[in-house]
Protein backbone atom coordinates (compact mmCIF):
# COMPACT_ATOMS: atom_id res chain seq x y z
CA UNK A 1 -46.25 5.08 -48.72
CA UNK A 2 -48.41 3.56 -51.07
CA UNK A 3 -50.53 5.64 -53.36
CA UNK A 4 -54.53 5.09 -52.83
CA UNK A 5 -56.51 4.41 -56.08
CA UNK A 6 -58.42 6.78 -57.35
CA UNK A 7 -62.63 6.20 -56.58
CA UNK A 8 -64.30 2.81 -58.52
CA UNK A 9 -66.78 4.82 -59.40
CA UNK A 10 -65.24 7.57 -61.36
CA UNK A 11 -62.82 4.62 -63.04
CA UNK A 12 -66.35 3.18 -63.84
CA UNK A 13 -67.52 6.63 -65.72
CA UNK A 14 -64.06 6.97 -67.65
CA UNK A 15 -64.11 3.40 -68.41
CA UNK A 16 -68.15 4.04 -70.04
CA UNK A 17 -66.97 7.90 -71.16
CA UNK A 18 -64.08 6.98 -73.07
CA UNK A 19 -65.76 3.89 -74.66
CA UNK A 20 -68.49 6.01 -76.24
CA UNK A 21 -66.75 8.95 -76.46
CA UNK A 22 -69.69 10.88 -75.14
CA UNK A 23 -70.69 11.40 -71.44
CA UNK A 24 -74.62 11.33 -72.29
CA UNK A 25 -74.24 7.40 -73.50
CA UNK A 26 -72.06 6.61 -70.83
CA UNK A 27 -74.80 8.27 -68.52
CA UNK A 28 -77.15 5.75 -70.04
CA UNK A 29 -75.33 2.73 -70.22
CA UNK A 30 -74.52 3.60 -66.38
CA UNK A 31 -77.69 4.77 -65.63
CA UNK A 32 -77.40 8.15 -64.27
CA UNK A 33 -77.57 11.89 -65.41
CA UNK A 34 -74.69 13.05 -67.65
CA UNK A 35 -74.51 15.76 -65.48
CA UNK A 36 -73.16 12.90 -62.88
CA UNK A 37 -70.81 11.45 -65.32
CA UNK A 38 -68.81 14.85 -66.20
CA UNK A 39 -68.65 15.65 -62.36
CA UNK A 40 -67.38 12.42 -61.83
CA UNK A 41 -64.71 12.21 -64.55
CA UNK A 42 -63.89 16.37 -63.04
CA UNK A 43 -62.93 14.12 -59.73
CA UNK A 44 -61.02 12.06 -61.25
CA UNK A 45 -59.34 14.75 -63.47
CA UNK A 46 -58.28 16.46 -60.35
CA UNK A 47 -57.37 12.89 -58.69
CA UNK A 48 -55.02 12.22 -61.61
CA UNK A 49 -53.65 15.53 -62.07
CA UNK A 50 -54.41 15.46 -65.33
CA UNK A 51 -57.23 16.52 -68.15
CA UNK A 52 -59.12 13.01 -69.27
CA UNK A 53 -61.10 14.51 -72.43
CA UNK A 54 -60.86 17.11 -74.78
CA UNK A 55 -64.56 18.75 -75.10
CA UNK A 56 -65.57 19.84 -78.48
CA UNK A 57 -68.52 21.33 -79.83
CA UNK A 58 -69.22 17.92 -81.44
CA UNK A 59 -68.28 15.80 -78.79
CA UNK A 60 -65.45 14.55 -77.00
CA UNK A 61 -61.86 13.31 -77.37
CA UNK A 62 -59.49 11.61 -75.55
CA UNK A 63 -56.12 13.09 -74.53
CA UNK A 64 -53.26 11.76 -74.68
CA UNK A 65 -52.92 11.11 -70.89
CA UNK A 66 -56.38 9.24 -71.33
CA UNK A 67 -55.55 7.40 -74.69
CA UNK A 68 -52.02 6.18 -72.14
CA UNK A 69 -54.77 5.26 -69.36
CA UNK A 70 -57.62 3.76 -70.51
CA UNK A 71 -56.60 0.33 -71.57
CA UNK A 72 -55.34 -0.45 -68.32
CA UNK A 73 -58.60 0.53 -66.68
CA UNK A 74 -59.98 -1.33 -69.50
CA UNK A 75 -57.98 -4.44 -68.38
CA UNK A 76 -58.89 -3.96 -64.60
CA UNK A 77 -62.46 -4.26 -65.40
CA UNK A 78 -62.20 -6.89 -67.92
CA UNK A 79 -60.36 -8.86 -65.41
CA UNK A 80 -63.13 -8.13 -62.56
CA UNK A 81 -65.60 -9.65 -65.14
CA UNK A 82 -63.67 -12.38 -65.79
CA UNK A 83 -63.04 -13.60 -61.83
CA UNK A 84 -66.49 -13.04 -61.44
CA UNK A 85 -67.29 -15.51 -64.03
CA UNK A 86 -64.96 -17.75 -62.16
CA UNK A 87 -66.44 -17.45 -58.79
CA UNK A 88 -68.82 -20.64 -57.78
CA UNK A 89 -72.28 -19.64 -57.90
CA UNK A 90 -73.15 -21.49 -55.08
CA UNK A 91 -69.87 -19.68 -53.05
CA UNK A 92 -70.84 -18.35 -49.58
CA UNK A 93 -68.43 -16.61 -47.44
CA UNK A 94 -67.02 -18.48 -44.47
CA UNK A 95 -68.98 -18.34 -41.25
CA UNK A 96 -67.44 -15.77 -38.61
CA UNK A 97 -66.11 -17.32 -35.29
């Protein structure tokens, strides 16, 4: 059985976290409440099975599980840009029958 993929969103979150190494700019960038971004990389912790950031009193860290991770979910999302780019503007889904 095929494992599911853990939630866009909290792959989005990571993605901004671990970037900026801190939850409040990723909060910005994403626009919403840092508050938001830690409970969404907590789901994703507990989706993974495994801690995403080391929290310090001056900010955050990646671990080692995270530092493995992230440039794939990098990659994903680069990709996702990129065949967006690619689509034709003018592109309109076919008509249903």
């Amino acid at each position: 059985m095929p494992q599911r993929l853990p939630p866009l969103n909290a792959l989005r979150l990571f993605e901004a976290a671990a970037r900026h190494r801190s939850f409040k700019l990723a909060a910005a960038e994403l626009n919403v409440t840092p508050g938001a971004v830690s409970h969404g990389i907590g789901a994703l912790e507990k989706v993974l099975g495994v801690e995403l950031f080391v929290r310090e009193p001056r900010g955050l860290s990646l671990s080692a599980a995270a530092e493995h991770y992230l440039p794939y979910i990098a990659e994903a999302f680069r990709s996702s840009r990129s065949a967006r780019r690619r689509c034709p503007a003018n592109a309109r889904a076919a008509p249903s029958p």
